[in-house]
Protein backbone atom coordinates (compact mmCIF):
# COMPACT_ATOMS: atom_id res chain seq x y z
CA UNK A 1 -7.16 5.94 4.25
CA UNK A 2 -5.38 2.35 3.84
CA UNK A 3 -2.34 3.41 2.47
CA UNK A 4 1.07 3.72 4.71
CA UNK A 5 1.20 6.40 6.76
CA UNK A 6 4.72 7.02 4.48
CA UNK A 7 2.30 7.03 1.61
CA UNK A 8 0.21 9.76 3.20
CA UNK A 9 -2.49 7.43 4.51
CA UNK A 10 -3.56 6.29 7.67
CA UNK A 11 -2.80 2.71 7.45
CA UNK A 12 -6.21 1.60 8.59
CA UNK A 13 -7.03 -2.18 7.96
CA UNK A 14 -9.61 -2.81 5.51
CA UNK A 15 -11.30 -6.41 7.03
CA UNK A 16 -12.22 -7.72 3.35
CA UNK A 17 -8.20 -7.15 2.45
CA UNK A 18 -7.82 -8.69 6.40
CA UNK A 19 -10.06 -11.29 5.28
CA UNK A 20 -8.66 -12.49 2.20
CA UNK A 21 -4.87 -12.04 3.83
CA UNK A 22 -5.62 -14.96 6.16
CA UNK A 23 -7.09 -17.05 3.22
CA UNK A 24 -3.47 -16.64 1.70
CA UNK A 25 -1.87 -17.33 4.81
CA UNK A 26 -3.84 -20.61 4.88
CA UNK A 27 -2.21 -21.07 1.31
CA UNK A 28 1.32 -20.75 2.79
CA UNK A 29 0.73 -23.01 6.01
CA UNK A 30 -0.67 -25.76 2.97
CA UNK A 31 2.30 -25.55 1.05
CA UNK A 32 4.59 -25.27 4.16
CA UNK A 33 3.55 -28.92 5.37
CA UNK A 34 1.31 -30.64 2.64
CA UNK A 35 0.90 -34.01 4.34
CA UNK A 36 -0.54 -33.00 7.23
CA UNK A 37 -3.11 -34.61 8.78
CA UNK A 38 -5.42 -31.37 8.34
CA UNK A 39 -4.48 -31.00 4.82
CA UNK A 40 -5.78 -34.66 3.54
CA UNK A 41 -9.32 -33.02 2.68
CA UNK A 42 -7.78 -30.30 0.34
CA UNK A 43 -5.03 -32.80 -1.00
CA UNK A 44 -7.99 -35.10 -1.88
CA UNK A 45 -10.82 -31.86 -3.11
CA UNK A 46 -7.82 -30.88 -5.80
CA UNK A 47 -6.03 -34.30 -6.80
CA UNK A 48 -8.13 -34.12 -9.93
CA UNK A 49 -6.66 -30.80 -11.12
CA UNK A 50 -2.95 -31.93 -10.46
CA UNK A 51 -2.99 -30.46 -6.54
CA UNK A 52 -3.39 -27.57 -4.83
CA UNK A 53 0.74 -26.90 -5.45
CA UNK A 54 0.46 -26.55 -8.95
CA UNK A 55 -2.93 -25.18 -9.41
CA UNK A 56 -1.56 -21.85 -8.21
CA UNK A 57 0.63 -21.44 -10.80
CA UNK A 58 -2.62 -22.13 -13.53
CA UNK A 59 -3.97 -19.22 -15.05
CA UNK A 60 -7.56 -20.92 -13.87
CA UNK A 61 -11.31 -19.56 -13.70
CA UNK A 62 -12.38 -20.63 -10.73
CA UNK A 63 -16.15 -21.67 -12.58
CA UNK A 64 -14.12 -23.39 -15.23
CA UNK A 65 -12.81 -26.06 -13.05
CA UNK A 66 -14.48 -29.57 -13.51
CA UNK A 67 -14.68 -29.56 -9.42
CA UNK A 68 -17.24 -28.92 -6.90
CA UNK A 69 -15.51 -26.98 -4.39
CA UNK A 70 -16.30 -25.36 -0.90
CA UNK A 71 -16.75 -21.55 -0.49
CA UNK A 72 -13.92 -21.49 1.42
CA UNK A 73 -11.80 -23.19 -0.92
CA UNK A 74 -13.67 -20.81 -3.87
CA UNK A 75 -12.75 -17.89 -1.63
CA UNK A 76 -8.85 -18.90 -0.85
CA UNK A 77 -8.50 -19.34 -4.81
CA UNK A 78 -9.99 -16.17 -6.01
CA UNK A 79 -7.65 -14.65 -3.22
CA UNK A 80 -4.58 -15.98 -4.84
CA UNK A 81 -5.75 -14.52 -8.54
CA UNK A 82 -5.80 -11.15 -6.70
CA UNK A 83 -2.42 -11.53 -5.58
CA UNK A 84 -0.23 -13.98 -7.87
CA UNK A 85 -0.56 -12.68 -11.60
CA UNK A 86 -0.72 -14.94 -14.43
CA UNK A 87 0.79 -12.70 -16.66
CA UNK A 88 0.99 -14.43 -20.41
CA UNK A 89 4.30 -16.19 -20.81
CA UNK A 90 5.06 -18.76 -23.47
CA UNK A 91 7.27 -20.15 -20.80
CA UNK A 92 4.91 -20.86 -18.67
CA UNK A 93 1.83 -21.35 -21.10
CA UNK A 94 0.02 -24.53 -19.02
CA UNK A 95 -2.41 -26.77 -20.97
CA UNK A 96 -4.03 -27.32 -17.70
CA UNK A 97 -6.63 -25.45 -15.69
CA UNK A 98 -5.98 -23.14 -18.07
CA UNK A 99 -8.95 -20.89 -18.41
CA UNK A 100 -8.44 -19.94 -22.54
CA UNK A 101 -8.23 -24.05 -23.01
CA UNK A 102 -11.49 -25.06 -22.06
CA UNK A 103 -14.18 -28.38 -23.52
CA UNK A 104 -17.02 -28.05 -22.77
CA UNK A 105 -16.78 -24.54 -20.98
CA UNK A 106 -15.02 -27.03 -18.83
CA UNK A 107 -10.67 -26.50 -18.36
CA UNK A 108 -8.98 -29.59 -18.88
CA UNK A 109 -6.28 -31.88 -16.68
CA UNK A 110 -5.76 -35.46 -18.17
CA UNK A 111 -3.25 -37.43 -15.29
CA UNK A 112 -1.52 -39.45 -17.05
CA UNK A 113 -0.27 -36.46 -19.45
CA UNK A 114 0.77 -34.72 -16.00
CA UNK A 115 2.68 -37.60 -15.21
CA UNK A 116 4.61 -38.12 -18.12
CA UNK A 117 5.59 -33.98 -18.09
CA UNK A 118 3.46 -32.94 -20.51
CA UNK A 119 2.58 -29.20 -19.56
CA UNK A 120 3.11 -26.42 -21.75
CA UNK A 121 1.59 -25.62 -24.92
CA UNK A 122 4.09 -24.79 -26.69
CA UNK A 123 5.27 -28.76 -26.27
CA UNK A 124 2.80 -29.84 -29.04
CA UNK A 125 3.97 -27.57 -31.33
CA UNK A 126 6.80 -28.75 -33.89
CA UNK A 127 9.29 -25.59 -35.67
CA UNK A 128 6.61 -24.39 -38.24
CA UNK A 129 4.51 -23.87 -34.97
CA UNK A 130 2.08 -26.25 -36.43
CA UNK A 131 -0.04 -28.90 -33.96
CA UNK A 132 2.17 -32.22 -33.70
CA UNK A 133 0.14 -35.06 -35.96
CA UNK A 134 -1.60 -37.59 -34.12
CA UNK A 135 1.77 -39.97 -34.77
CA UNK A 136 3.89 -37.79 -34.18
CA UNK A 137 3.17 -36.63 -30.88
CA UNK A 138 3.21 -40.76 -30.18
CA UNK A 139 6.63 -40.61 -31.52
CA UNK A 140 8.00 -37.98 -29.38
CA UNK A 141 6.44 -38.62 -26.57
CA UNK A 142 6.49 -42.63 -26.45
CA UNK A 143 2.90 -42.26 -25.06
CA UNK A 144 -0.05 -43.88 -26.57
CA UNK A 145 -3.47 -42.12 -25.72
CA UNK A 146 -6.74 -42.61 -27.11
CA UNK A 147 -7.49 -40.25 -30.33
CA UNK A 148 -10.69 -38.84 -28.52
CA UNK A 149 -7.81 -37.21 -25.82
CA UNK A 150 -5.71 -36.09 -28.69
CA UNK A 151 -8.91 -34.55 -30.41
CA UNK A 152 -9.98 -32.71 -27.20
CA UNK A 153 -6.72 -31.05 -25.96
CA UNK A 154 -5.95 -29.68 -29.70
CA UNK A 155 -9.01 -28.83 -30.51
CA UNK A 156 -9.40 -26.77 -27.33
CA UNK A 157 -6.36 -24.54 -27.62
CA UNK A 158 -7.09 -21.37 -29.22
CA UNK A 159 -6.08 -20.67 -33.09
CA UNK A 160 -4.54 -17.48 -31.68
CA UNK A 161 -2.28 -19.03 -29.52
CA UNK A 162 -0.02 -20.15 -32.09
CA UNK A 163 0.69 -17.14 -33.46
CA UNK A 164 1.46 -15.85 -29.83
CA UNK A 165 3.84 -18.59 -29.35
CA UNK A 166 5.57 -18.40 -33.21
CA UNK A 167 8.87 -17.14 -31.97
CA UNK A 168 9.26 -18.91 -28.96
CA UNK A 169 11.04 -22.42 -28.19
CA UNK A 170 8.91 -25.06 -29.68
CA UNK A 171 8.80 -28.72 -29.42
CA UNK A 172 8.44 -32.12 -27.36
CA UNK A 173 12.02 -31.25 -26.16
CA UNK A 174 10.99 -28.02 -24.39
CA UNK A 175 11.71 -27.97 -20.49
CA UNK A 176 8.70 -26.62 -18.01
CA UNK A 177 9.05 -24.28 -15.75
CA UNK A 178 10.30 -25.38 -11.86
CA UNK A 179 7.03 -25.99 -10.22
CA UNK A 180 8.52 -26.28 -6.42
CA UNK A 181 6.04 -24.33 -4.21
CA UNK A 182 9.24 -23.95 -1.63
CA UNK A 183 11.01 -21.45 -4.29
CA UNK A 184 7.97 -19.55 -5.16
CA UNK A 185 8.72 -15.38 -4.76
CA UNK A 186 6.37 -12.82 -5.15
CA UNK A 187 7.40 -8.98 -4.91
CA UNK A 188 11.05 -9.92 -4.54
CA UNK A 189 9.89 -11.91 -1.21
CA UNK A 190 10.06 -15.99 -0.92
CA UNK A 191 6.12 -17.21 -0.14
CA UNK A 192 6.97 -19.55 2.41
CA UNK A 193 9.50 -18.01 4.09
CA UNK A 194 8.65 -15.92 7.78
CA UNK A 195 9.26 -12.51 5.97
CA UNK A 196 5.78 -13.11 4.23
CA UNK A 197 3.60 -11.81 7.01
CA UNK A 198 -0.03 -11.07 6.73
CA UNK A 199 1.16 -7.45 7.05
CA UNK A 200 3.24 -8.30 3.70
CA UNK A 201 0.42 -9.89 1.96
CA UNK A 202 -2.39 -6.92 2.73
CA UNK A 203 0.46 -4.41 1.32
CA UNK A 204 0.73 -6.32 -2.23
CA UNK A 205 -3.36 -7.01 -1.82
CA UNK A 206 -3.45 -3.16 -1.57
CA UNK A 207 -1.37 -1.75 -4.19
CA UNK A 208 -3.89 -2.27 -7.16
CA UNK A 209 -6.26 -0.49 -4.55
CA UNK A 210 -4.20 2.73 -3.31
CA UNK A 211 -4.54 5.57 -4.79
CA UNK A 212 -1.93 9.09 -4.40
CA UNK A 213 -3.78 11.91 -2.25
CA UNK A 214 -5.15 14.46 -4.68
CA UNK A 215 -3.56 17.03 -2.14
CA UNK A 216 -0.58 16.52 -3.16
CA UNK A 217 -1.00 17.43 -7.12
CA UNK A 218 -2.19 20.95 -5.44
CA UNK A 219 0.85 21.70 -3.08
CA UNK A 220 2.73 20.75 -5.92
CA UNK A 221 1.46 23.37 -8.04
CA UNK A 222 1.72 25.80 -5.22
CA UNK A 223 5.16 24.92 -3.84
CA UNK A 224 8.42 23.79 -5.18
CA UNK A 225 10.81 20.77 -3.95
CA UNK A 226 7.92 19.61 -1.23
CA UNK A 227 10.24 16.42 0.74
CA UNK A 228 6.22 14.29 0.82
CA UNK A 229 8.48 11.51 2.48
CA UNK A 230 9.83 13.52 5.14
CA UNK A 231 6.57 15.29 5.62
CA UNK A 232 4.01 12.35 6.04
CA UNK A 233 6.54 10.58 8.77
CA UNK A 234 7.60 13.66 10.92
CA UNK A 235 4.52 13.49 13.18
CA UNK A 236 6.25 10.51 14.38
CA UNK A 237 9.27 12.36 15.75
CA UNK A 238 6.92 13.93 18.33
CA UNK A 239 5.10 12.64 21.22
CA UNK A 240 2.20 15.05 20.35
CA UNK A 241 -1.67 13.99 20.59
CA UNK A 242 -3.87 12.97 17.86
CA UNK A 243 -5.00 15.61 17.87
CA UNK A 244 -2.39 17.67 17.44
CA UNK A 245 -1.63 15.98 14.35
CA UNK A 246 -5.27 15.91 13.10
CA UNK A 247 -4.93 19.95 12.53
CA UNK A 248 -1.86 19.58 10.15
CA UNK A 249 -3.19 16.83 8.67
CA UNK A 250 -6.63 18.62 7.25
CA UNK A 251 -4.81 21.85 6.59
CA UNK A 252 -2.64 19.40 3.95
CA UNK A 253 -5.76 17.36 2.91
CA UNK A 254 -7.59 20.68 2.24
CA UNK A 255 -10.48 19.09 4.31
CA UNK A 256 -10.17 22.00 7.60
CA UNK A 257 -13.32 23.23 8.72
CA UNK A 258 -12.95 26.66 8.08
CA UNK A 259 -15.81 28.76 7.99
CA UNK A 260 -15.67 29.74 4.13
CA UNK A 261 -16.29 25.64 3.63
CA UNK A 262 -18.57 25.19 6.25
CA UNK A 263 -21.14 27.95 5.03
CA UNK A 264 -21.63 26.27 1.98
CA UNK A 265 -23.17 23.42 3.47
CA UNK A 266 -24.91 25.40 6.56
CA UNK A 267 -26.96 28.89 5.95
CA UNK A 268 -26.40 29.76 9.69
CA UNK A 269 -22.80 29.59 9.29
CA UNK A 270 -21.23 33.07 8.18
CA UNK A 271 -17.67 32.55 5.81
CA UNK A 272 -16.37 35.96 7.91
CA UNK A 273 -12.80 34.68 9.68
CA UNK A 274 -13.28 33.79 13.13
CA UNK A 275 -10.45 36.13 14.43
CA UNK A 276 -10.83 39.56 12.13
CA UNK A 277 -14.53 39.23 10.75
CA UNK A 278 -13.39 40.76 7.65
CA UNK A 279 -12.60 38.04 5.10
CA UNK A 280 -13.69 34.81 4.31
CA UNK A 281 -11.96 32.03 6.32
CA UNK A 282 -10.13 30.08 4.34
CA UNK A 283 -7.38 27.36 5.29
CA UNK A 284 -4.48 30.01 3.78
CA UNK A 285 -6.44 32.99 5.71
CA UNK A 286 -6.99 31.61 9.26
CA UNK A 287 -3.50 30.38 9.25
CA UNK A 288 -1.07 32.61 7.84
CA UNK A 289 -3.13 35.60 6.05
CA UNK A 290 -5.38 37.01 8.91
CA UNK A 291 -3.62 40.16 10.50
CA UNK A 292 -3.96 38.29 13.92
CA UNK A 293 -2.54 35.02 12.16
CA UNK A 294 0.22 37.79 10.93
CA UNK A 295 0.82 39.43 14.53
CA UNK A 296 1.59 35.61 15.95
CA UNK A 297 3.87 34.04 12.86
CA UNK A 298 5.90 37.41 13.42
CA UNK A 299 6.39 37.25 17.39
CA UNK A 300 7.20 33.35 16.48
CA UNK A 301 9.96 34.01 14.02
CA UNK A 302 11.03 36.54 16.66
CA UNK A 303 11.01 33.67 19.05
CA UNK A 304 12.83 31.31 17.38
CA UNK A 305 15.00 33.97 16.12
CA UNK A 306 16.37 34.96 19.76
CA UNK A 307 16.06 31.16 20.88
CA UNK A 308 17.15 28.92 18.60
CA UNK A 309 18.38 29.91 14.84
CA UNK A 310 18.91 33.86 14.37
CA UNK A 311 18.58 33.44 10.25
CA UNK A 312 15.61 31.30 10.91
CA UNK A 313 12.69 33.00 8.02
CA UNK A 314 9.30 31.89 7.99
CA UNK A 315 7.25 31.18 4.96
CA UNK A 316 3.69 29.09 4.22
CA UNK A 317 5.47 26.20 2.94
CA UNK A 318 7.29 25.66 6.42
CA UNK A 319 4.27 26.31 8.76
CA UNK A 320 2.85 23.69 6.63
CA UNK A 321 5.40 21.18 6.04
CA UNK A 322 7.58 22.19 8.25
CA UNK A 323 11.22 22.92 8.29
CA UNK A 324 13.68 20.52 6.34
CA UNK A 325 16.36 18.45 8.00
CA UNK A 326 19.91 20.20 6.79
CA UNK A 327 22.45 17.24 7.15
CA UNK A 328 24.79 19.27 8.61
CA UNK A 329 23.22 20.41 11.03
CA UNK A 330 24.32 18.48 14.14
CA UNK A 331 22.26 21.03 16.92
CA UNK A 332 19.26 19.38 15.62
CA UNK A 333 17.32 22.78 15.19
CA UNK A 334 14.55 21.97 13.09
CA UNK A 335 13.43 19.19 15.33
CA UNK A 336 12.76 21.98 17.93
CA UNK A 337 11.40 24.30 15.44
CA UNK A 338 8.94 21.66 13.63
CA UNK A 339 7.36 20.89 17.02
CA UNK A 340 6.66 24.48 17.37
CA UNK A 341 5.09 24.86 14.30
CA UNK A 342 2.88 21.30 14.93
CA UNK A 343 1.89 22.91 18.49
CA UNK A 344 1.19 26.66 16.88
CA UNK A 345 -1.14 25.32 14.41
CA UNK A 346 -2.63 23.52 16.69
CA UNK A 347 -2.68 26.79 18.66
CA UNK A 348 -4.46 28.58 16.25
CA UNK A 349 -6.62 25.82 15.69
CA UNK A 350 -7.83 26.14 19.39
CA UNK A 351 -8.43 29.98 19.40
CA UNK A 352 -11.31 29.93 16.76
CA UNK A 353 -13.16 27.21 18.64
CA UNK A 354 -13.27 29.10 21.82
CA UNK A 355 -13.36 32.33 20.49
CA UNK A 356 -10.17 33.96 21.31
CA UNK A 357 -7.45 35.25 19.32
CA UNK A 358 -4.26 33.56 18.90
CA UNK A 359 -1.63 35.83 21.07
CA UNK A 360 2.25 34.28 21.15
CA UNK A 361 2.30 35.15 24.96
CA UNK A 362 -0.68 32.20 25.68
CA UNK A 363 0.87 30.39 23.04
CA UNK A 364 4.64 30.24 25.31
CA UNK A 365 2.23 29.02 28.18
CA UNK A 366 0.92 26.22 26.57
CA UNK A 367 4.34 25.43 25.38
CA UNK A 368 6.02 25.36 28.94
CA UNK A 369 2.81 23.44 30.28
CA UNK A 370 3.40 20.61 27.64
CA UNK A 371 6.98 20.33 28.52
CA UNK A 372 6.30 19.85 31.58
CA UNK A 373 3.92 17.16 31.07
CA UNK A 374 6.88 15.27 29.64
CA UNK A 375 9.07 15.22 33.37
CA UNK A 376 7.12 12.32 33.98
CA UNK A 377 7.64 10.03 30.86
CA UNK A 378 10.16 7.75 29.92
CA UNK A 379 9.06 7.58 26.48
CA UNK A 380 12.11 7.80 24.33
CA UNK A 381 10.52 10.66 22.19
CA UNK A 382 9.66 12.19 25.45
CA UNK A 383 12.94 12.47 26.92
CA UNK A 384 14.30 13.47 23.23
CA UNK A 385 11.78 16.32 23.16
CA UNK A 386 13.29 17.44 27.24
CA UNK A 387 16.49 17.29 26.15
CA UNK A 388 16.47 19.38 22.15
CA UNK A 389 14.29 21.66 24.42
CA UNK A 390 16.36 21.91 27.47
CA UNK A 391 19.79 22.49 25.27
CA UNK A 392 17.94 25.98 23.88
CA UNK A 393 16.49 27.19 27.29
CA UNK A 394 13.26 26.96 25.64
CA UNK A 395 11.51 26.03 29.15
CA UNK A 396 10.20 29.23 30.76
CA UNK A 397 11.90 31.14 28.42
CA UNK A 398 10.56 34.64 28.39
């Protein structure tokens, strides 16, 4: 239901991905103009773990952090996790508000080693990838700090971590990563730039979340070289209703209410087909197997034969996903022909709920009535439709 309509969803917004899209957004107006006046309360709130600006780029627990923080501000942060992965990287290893490198179930940010550059883990190792000595990280670093500070940070970082970090670039002399907010990208997109909409942010909030339809394993099993793509955005060639498009949609979703699915939830409902009372009603049955079903597909290839493409042949895979688009074909025929086949479905769809049976002649009527309805309209898909119509004579045609 939340995935693109390209995707075969319906693109419906999700308010807790809506939610935490604005919290984001609040991230990139922060970063976008960190002096201002309204950010002083958050540039104050996160001084202690080295600023908002680099706390992003932390692989932090958010109950780790030695500050007492607002639910909003709890709430912006967890956003970011769900959105910016810390993926492991000895290049970008912090010591920081760095949730492995904790004292005192507590992470750890000492200013003054912030100051003098001191970020990465992999800076207090020497070649053998063994902790730098007391004097030695003095020596390299020209930095006196208390031995308690010395104990705590190298003491805190995980045995393990060394032998993650064994054949990567070691020492005092290794360079940390670029921490300017302003050149910050995330899928292939800069954060701060005007590209990185809230529309932008729910799609990479939603990818973890969106699933494939199952549909589509089935069709695939059933029918060869389905264009999904194509099918999933070629409602929008058509000014048709909702409803319209509703019909096609269930037949693909295998969620139709035909009567064989219906009685299996209802006693009162019988599975007979609505049209020949014979068989069970199935999706395939009602819509291409019934001898009625049969009777109408036949005068409609007969149609379309006379009207619009004489080696037109109709099979189940194109009254479901319609015809595909031949490249060199400029008469644009299967524009004309897939709206047929949305509106005949539909057609079909409307003849078991009132009880009638689906004859091509009341079909043709329904047709010319809904061209008509387009005189009026100065939609663009509207005048298209008048116009692929009008060039085949398809308006009153017998």
């Amino acid at each position: 239901m939340l995935a693109d309509q390209t995707s075969g969803g319906f693109n419906l917004i999700d308010f807790s991905l809506l939610s935490n899209s604005f919290k984001i957004r609040w991230i990139k107006s922060f970063l976008k103009n960190p002096t201002s006046i309204w950010n002083c309360i958050p540039n104050f709130l996160l001084k202690p773990v080295g600023g908002l600006d680099f706390l992003i780029h932390c692989n932090y627990n958010i109950s780790k952090l030695p500050l007492k923080l607002a639910n909003f501000h709890k709430q912006m942060l967890s956003c970011w996790s769900l959105m910016y992965n810390h993926k492991f990287s000895p290049h970008t290893y912090f010591i920081w508000n760095n949730k492995d490198i904790t004292y005192k179930n507590k992470t750890l940010f000492y200013r003054s080693w912030f100051d003098k550059n001191i970020l990465l883990v992999s800076q207090l190792l020497d070649e053998n990838c063994n902790f730098l000595s007391y004097r030695d990280f003095m020596d390299a670093f020209s930095f006196p700090i208390p031995p308690k500070e010395y104990a705590v940070i190298f003491y805190a970082i995980p045995s393990g971590v060394r032998m993650l970090l064994q054949s990567s670039p070691k020492g005092p002399s290794c360079s940390p990563p670029s921490l300017d907010s302003s050149n910050l990208y995330i899928d292939n997109c800069l954060f701060i730039s005007s590209e990185f909409t809230n529309k932008k942010i729910r799609s990479i909030l939603l990818k973890p979340c969106a699933t494939v339809p199952p549909c589509i394993s089935f069709w695939n099993n059933k029918f060869e070289n389905i264009d999904w793509k194509r099918f999933w955005s070629l409602k929008k060639e058509f000014l048709i209703t909702n409803k319209v498009v509703e019909v096609s949609l269930k037949i693909i979703h295998k969620c139709y209410p035909c009567n064989y699915r219906l009685s299996k939830f209802h006693n009162n409902i019988k599975e007979e087909c609505s049209f020949c009372l014979c068989y069970p009603e199935t999706i395939d049955h009602i819509f291409w197997e019934c001898l009625y079903s049969r009777i109408f597909w036949l005068d409609f290839s007969n149609y379309v034969n006379k009207n619009i493409s004489k080696d037109f042949t109709l099979t189940l895979k194109k009254v479901y996903f319609g015809v595909p688009k031949v490249q060199s074909d400029i008469s644009n025929r299967e524009f004309v022909i897939n709206l047929l086949l949305f509106l005949a479905k539909f057609f079909i769809h409307k003849c078991k709920f009132i009880d009638r049976k689906p004859l091509f002649c009341i079909f043709l009527k329904d047709f010319n009535q809904y061209l008509l309805s387009l005189e009026h309209s100065s939609s663009p898909l509207a005048i298209n439709t008048r116009l692929q119509c009008a060039m085949y004579k398809l308006l009153n045609s017998p």
